[in-house]
Protein backbone atom coordinates (compact mmCIF):
# COMPACT_ATOMS: atom_id res chain seq x y z
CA UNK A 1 -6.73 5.79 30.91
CA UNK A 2 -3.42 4.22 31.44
CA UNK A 3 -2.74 0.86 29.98
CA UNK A 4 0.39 -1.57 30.27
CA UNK A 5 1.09 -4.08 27.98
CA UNK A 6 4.32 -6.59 28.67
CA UNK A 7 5.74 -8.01 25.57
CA UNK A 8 9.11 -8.05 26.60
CA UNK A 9 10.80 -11.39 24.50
CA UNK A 10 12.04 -11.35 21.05
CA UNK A 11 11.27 -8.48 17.86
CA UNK A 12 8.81 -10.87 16.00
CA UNK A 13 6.37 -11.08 18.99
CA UNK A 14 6.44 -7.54 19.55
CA UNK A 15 5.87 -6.60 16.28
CA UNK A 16 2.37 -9.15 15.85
CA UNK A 17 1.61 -7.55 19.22
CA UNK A 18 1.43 -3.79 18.26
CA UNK A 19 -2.11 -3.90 16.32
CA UNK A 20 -3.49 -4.48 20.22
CA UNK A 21 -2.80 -0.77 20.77
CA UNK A 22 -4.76 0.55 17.87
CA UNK A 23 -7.88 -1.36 19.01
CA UNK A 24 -7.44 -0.17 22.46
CA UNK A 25 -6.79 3.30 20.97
CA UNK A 26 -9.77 2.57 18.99
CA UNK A 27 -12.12 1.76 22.06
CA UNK A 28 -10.78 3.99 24.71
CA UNK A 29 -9.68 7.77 23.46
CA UNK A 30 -8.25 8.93 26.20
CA UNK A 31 -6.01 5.76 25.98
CA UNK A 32 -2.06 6.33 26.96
CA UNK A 33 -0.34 3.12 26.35
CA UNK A 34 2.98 1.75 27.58
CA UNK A 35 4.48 -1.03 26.05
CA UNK A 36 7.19 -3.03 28.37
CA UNK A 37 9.68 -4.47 25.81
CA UNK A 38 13.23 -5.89 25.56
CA UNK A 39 16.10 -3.73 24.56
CA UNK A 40 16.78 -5.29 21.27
CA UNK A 41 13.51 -4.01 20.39
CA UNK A 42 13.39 -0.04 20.80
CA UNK A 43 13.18 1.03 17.65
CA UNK A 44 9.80 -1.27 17.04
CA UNK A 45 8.21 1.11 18.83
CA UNK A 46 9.83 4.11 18.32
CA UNK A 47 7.88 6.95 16.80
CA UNK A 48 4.90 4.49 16.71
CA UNK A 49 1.23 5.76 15.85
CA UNK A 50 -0.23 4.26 18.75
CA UNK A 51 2.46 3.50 21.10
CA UNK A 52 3.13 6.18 23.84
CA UNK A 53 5.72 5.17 26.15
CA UNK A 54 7.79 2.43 26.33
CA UNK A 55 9.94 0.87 29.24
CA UNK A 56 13.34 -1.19 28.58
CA UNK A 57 13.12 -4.44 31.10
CA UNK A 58 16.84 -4.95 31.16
CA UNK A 59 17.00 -8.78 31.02
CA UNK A 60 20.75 -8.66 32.01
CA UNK A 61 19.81 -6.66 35.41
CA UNK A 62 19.63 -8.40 38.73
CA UNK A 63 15.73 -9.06 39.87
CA UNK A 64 16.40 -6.32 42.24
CA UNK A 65 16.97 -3.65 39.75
CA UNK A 66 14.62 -4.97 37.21
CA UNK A 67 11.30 -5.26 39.92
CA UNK A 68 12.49 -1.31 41.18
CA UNK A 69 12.47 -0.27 37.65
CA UNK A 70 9.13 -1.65 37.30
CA UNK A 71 7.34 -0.44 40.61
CA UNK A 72 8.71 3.15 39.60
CA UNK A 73 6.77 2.49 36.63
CA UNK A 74 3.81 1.58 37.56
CA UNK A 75 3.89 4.45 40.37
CA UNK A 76 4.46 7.02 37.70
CA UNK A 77 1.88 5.44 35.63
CA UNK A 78 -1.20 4.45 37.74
CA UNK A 79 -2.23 1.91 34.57
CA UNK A 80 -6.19 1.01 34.94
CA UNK A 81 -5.52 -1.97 32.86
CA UNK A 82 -2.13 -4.47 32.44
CA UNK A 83 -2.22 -7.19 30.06
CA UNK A 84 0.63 -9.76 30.16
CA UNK A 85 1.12 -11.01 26.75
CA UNK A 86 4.72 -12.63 26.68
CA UNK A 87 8.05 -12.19 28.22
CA UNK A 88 9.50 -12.12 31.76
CA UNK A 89 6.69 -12.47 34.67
CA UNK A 90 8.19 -9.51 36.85
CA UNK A 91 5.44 -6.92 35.39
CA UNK A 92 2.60 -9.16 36.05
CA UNK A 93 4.00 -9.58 39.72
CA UNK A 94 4.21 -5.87 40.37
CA UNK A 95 1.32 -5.52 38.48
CA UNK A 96 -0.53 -7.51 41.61
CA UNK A 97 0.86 -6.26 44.05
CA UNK A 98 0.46 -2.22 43.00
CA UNK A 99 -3.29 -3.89 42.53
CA UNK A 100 -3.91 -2.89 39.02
CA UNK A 101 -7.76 -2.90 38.70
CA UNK A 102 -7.89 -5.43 35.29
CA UNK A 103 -5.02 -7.79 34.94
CA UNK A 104 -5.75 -9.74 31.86
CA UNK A 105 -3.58 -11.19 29.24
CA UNK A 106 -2.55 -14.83 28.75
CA UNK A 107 -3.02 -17.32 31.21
CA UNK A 108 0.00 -19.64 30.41
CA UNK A 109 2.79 -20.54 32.99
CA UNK A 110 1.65 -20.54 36.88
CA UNK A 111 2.61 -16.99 37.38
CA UNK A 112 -0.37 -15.87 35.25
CA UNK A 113 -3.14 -18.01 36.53
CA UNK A 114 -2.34 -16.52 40.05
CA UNK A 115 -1.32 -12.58 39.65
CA UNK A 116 -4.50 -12.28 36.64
CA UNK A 117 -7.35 -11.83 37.30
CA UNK A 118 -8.88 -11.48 33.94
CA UNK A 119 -6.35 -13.17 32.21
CA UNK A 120 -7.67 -15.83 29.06
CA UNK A 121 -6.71 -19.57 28.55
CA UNK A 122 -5.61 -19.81 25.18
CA UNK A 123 -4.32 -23.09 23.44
CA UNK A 124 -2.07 -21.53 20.95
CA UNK A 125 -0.63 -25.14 20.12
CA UNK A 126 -3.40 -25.77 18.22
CA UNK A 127 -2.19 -23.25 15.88
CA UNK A 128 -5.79 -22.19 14.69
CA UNK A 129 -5.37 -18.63 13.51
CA UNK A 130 -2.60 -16.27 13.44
CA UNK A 131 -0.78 -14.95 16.38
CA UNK A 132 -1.91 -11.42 15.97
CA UNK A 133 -5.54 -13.09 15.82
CA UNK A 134 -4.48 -15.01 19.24
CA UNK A 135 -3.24 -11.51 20.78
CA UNK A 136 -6.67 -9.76 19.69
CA UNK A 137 -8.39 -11.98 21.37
CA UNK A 138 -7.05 -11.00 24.59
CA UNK A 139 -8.55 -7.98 24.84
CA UNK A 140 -12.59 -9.50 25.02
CA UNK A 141 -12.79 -9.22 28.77
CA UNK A 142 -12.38 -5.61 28.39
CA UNK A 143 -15.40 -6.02 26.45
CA UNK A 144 -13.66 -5.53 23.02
CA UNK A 145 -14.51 -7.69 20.44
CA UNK A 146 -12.39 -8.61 17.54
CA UNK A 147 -13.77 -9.63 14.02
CA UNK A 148 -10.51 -11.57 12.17
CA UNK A 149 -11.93 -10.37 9.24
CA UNK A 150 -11.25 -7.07 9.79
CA UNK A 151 -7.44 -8.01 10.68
CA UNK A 152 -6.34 -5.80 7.32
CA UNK A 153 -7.59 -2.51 9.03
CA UNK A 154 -4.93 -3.94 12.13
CA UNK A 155 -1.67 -4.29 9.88
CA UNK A 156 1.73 -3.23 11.80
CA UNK A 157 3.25 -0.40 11.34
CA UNK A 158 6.89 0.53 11.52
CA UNK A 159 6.92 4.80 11.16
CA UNK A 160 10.03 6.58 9.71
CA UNK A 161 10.85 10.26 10.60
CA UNK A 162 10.97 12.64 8.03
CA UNK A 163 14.09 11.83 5.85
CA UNK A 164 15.14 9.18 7.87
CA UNK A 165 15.42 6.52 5.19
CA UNK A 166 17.31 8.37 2.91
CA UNK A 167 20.18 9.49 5.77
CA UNK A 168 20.42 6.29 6.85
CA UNK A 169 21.12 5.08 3.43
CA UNK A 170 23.32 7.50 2.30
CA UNK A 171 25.06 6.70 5.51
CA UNK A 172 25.31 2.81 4.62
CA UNK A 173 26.30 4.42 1.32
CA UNK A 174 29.22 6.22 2.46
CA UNK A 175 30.13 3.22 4.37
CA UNK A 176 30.21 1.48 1.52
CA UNK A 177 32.27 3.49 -1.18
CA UNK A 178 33.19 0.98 -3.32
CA UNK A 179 29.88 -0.03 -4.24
CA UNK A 180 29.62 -1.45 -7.18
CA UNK A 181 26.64 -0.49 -9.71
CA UNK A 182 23.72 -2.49 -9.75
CA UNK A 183 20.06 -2.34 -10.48
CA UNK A 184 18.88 -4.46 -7.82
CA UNK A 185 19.72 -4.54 -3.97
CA UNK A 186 18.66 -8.32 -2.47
CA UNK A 187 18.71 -8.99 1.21
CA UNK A 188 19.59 -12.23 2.64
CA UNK A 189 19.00 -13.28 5.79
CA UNK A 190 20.07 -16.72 6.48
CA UNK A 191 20.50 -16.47 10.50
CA UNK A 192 17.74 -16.98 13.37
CA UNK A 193 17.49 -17.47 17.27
CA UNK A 194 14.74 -19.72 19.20
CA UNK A 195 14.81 -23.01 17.74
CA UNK A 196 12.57 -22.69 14.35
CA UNK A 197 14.04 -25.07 11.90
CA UNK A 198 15.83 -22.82 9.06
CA UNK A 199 16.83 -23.20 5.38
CA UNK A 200 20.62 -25.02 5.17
CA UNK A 201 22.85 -22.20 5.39
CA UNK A 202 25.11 -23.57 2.30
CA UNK A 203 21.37 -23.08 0.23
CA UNK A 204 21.39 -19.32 1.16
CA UNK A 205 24.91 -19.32 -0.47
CA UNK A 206 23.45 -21.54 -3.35
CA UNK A 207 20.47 -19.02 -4.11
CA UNK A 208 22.85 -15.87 -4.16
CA UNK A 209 25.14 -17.28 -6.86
CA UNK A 210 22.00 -18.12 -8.87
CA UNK A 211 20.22 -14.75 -8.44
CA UNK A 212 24.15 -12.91 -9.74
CA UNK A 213 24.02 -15.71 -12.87
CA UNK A 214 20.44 -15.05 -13.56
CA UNK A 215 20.36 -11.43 -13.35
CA UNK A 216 24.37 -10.77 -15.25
CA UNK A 217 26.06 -9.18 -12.63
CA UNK A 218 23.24 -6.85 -11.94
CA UNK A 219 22.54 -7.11 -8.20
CA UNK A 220 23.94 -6.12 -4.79
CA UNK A 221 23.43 -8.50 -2.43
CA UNK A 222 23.54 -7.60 1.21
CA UNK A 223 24.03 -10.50 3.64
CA UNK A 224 22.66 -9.54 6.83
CA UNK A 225 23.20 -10.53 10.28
CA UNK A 226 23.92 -9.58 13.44
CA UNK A 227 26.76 -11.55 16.05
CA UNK A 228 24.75 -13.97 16.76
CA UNK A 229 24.36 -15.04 13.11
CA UNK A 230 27.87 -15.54 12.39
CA UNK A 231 27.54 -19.11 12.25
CA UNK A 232 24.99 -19.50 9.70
CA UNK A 233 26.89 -16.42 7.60
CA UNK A 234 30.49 -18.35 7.74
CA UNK A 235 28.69 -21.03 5.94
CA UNK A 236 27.36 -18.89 3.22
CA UNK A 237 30.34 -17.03 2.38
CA UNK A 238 32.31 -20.69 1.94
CA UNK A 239 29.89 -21.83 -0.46
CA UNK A 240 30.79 -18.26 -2.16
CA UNK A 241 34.76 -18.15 -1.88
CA UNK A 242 34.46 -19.74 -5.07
CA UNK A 243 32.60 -17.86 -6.85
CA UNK A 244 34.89 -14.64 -8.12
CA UNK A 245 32.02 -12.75 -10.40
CA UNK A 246 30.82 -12.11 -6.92
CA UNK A 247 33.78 -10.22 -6.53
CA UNK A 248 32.25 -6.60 -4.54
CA UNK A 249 28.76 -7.41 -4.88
CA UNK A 250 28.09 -9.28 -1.25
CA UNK A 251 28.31 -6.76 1.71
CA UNK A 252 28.21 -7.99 4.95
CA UNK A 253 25.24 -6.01 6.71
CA UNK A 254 25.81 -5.97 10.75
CA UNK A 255 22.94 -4.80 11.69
CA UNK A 256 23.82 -4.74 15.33
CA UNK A 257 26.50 -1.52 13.77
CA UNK A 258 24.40 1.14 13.77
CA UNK A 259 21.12 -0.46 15.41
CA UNK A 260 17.96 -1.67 14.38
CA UNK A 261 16.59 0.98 13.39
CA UNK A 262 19.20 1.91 10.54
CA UNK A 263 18.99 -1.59 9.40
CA UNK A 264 15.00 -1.08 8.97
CA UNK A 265 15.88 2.04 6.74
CA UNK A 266 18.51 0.69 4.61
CA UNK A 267 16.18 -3.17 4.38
CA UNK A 268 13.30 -0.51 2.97
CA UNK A 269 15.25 0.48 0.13
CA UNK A 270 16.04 -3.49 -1.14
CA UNK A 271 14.47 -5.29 -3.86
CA UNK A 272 13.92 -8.89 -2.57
CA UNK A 273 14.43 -9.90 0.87
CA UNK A 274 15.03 -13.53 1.60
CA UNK A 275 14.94 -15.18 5.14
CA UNK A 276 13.73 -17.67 7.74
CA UNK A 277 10.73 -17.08 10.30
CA UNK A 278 12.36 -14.58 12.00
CA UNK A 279 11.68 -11.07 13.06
CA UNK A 280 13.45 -9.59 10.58
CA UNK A 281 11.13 -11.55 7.51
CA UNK A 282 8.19 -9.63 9.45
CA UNK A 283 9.75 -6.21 9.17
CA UNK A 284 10.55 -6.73 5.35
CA UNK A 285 7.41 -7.92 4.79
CA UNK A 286 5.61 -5.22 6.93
CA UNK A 287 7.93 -2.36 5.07
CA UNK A 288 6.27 -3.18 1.71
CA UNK A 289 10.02 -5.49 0.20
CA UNK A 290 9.16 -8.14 -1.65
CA UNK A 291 9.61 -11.14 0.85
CA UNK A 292 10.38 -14.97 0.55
CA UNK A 293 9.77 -16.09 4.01
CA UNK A 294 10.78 -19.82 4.78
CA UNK A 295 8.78 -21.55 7.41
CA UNK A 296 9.38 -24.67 9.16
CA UNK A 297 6.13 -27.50 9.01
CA UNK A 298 5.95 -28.32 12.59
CA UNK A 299 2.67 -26.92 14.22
CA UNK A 300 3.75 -24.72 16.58
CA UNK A 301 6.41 -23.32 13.86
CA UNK A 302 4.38 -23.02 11.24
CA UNK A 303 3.12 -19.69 9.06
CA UNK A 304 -0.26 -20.39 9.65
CA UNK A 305 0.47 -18.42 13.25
CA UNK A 306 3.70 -16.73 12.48
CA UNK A 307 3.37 -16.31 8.85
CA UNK A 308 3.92 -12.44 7.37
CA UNK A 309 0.72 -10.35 7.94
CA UNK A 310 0.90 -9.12 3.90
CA UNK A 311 -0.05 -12.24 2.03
CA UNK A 312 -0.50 -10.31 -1.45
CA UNK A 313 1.48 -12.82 -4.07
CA UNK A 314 3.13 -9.30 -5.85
CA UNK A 315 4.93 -9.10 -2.96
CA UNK A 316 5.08 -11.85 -0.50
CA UNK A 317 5.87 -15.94 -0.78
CA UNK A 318 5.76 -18.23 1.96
CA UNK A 319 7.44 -21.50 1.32
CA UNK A 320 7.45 -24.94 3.37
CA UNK A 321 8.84 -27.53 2.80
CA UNK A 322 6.03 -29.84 0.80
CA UNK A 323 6.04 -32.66 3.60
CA UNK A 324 3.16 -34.55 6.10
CA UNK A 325 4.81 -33.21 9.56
CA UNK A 326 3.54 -35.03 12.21
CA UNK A 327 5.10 -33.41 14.80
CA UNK A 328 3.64 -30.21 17.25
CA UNK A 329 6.56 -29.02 19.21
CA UNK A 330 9.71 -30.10 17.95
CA UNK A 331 11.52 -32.15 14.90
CA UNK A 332 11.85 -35.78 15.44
CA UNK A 333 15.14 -36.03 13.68
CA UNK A 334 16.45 -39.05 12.23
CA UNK A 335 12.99 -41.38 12.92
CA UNK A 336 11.33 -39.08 10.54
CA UNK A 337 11.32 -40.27 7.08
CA UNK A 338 11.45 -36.98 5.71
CA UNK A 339 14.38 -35.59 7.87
CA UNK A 340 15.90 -33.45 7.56
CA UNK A 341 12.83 -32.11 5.78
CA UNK A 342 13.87 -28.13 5.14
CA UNK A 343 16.45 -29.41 2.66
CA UNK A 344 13.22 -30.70 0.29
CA UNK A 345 13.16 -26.81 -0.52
CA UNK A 346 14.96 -26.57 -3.58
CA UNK A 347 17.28 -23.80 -4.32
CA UNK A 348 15.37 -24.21 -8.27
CA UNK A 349 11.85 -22.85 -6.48
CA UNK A 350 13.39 -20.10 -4.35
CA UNK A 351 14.93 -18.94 -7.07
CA UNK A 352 11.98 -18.99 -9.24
CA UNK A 353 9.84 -17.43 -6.36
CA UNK A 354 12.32 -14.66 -6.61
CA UNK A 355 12.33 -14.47 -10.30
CA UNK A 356 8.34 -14.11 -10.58
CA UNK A 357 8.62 -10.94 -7.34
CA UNK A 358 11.15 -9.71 -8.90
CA UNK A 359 9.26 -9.28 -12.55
CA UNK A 360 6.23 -7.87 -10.76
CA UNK A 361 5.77 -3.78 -11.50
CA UNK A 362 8.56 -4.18 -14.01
């Protein structure tokens, strides 16, 4: 049986999507699944145990171009079920008119509640579970039912080829020749998209000149980004143009270079990764690294639904800022007493949230 599933927006989403194909692989063994995804997020699904196919909607395509793409698709295909879980609305429109037998998913904007017809009202806002809990869900008008506390059999999964990791590093190695020698490798992530409230970039700066004090010269750090970030990374490396025993040991990491997937490889082999709720905190924390995710307090933001799947303490810490938010949807700005409330996160606790990961299995 052919099934469809449209999660075509950013790499987070995807990734808290993917434990839907396992149950469905689960439930139905003849199941071939097709995941319709954004281009930024390939190598998510690449090589993935229960991903089959994938299709690239090409966001920067006319509507012409994109809707042939996707009636090809769906000719070639012949999916018994589509389930619309977020992105563009062009798949769920084709996926009416080829008449796909069960069109279920979530019933959101207006597009869904007219192209679905077994589509589910969820009210996410309420933030009551997780979102992979929220995307399980979706699948009990197949008749699947989903017990949240057997989530831990349902973890994501990002699959290397053989030897893949170790090219890839010895690539970023190569890249790299003046490395200088160190005994641990710390990723720091201080850039985002959406609008999730972040960490001040000048604290990401703060934290790395800590971590090189606390540690004697003893780490790498790699400061990752990709073009988009550029404005969050020009603030970090002001706050450490002053700081010369740092002198070789920050690398700028583009991980737009040599794609995602080599920046997946290389992020394996670190030793703390630090970052905002973003995509890339999820892969870190899904790859096994040690992870310091920083969330944002208002509702819809917070890490109670976007939070890292692996909440073991040896290798995970979720910080927010220690505030009452009041708000659902968006900051309130300067009428909130505690604004601007991510700068209550001291540098002091990240650091010693580091400090205690970074003793663990020592």
């Amino acid at each position: 049986m052919n099934i469809i599933i449209n999660r075509s927006d950013a790499i987070g989403d995807l990734i808290l999507t993917t434990p839907m194909a396992q149950l469905l692989k689960e439930t139905y063994k003849d199941a071939s699944i097709t995941f319709i995804i954004s281009s930024k997020c390939t190598d998510i699904v690449r090589n993935h145990p229960h991903v089959d196919d994938y299709f690239i909607l090409e966001h920067d395509k006319g509507a012409f171009h994109r809707l042939k793409g996707l009636y090809n698709l769906f000719t070639e295909k012949r999916p018994k079920v589509y389930l619309h879980v977020g992105g563009k609305h062009f798949p769920t429109l084709i996926s009416w008119l080829m008449r796909v037998p069960f069109r279920g998913g979530l019933r959101s904007k207006w597009q869904t509640f007219f192209f679905l017809n077994k589509g589910m009202r969820q009210k996410r806002s309420l933030v009551e579970m997780h979102e992979i809990d929220y995307n399980m869900l979706l699948l009990k008008p197949l008749g699947i039912n989903y017990d949240y506390k057997e989530k831990v059999r349902f973890a994501p999964v990002i699959n290397f080829e053989a030897g893949e990791v170790e090219n890839c590093f010895k690539q970023f190695q190569e890249d790299h020749p003046e490395l200088p020698k160190y005994e641990k490798m710390i990723v720091i992530h201080p850039g985002m998209t959406g609008h999730t409230l972040n960490w001040p970039s000048r604290n990401y700066g703060k934290i790395i000149r800590r971590l090189n004090a606390l540690y004697q010269d003893k780490c790498l750090f790699l400061l990752s980004h990709t073009p988009s970030d550029l404005k969050y990374v020009d603030v970090v490396q002001s706050e450490l143009s002053q700081d010369s025993s740092l002198d070789g040991r920050v690398i700028l990491f583009n991980g737009a270079l040599r794609g995602l997937r080599d920046y997946m490889c290389v992020l394996s082999k670190a030793d703390l990764f630090i970052g905002p709720s973003t995509g890339t905190t999820h892969i870190s924390n899904i790859l096994g690294v040690k992870t310091i995710g920083i969330y944002s307090p208002i509702k819809v933001q917070s890490a109670k639904r976007w939070g890292p799947f692996h909440k073991d303490l040896n290798i995970n810490r979720t910080i927010v800022p220690s505030v009452v938010c009041g708000e659902s949807f968006k900051c309130a700005g300067e009428s909130c007493p505690y604004y601007p409330c991510m700068s209550v996160i001291s540098v002091e606790s990240i650091l010693r949230s580091a400090e205690e990961l970074l003793s663990k299995g020592e």
